[in-house]
Every structure is written in C-alpha cells, then in structure tokens.
Protein backbone atom coordinates (compact mmCIF):
# COMPACT_ATOMS: atom_id res chain seq x y z
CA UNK A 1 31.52 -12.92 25.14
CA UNK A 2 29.64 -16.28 23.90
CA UNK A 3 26.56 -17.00 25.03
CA UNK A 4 24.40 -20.83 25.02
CA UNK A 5 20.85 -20.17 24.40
CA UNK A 6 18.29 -22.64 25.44
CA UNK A 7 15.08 -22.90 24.92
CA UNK A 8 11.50 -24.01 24.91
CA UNK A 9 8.67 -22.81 23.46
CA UNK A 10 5.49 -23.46 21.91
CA UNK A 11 5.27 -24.59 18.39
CA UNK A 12 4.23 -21.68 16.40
CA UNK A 13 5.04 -20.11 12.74
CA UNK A 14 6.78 -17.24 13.31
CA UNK A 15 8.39 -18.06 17.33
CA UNK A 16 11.82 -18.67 15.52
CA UNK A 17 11.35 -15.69 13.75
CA UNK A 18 10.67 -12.98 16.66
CA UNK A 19 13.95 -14.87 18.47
CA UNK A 20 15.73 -13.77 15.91
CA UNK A 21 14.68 -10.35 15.75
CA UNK A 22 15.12 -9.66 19.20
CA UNK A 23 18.87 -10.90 19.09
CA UNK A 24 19.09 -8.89 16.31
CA UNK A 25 17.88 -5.92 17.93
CA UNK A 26 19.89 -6.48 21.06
CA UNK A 27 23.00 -6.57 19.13
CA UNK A 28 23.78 -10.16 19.40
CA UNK A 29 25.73 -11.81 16.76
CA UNK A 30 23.99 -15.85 16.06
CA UNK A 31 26.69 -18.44 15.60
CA UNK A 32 24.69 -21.22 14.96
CA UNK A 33 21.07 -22.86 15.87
CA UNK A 34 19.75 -25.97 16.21
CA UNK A 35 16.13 -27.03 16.47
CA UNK A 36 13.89 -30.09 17.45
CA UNK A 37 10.14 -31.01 18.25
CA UNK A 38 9.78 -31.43 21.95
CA UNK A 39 8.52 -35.21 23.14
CA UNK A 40 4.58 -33.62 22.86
CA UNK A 41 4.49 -32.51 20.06
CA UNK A 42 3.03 -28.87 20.78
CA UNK A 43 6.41 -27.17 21.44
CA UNK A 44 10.55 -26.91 20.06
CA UNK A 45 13.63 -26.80 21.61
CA UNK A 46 15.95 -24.28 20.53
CA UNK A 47 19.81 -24.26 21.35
CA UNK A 48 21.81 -20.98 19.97
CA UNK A 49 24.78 -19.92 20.33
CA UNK A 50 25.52 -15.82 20.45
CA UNK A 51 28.10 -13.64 20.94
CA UNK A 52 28.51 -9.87 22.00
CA UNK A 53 30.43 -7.23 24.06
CA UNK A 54 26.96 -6.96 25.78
CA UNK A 55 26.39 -8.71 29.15
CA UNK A 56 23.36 -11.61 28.53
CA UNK A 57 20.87 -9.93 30.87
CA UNK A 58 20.34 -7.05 28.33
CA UNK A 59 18.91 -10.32 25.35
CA UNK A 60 17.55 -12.74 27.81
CA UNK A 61 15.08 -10.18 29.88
CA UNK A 62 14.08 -9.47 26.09
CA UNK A 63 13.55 -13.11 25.11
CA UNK A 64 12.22 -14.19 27.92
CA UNK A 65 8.85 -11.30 27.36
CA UNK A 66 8.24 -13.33 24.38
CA UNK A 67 4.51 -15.52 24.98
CA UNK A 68 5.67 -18.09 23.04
CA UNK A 69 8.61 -18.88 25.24
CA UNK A 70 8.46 -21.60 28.05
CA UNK A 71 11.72 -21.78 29.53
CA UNK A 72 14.75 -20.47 28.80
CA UNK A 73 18.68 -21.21 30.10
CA UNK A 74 21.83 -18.90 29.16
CA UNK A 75 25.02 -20.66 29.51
CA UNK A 76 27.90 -18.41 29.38
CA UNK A 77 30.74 -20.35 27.18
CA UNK A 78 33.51 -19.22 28.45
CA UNK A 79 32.80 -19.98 32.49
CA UNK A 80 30.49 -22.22 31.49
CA UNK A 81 28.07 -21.43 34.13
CA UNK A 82 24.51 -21.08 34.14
CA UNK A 83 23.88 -17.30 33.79
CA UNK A 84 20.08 -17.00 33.61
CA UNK A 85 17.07 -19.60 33.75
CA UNK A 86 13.73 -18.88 33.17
C-alpha cells in the first residue's frame, strides 16, 4: 500500500531526521520527500510518500508522538482518502 504523508512541524535540526527514523523503524519504504518553510518562518511542511504491507495507523500513531510535529494528514494513494489527521 502507498501512503501521502503530510506534515507540519516546527523548524528544528534534526525533525527531518527522527521522521525518518521512525519510518524506518516502522518498516516503511520512502518514495520521495519534498520540503518547504511554512509562511512564518518557525516551522516546514513536509509531503512523503511511503509504501508498505503495513496498515498506516501502525507509522502515523508513531509520528504523530514526535514534539516537533504540528499536524499531520495520511492520504492513502490508492483510495485516495484521508486516512488519518492529526
């Protein structure tokens, strides 16, 4: 299954770098990642896309624990249907 990550958190060294971990860890494979400043200033938006023969829950309860992260939206590709928003 492919998964659209979105995401917004606050601008710090290593956020990008615990993300990536935890898909990592999860067992999520990245496709690709894009990254921006926000409007402010103080935090990035993140947009990845993941795949896996896991369901989304078992990243996006993971991600979502992270202090750095603001809000996050999974967008399952292949319904393309919101799966989880945080």
């Amino acid at each position: 299954m492919s998964f659209q990550l979105h995401m917004q958190c606050h601008k710090q060294p290593d956020v990008v770098e615990r993300i990536l971990r935890v898909i990592r860890h999860r067992g999520f494979t990245l496709n690709s990642m894009s990254m921006a400043p926000s409007n402010c200033g103080e935090k990035i938006e993140l947009s990845m896309s993941v795949t896996s023969l896991r369901p989304a829950h078992l990243l996006t309860t993971q991600v979502e624990k992270l202090h750095d992260v603001v809000a996050l939206r999974c967008v399952d590709t292949a319904s393309n249907h919101a799966a989880i928003s945080y």
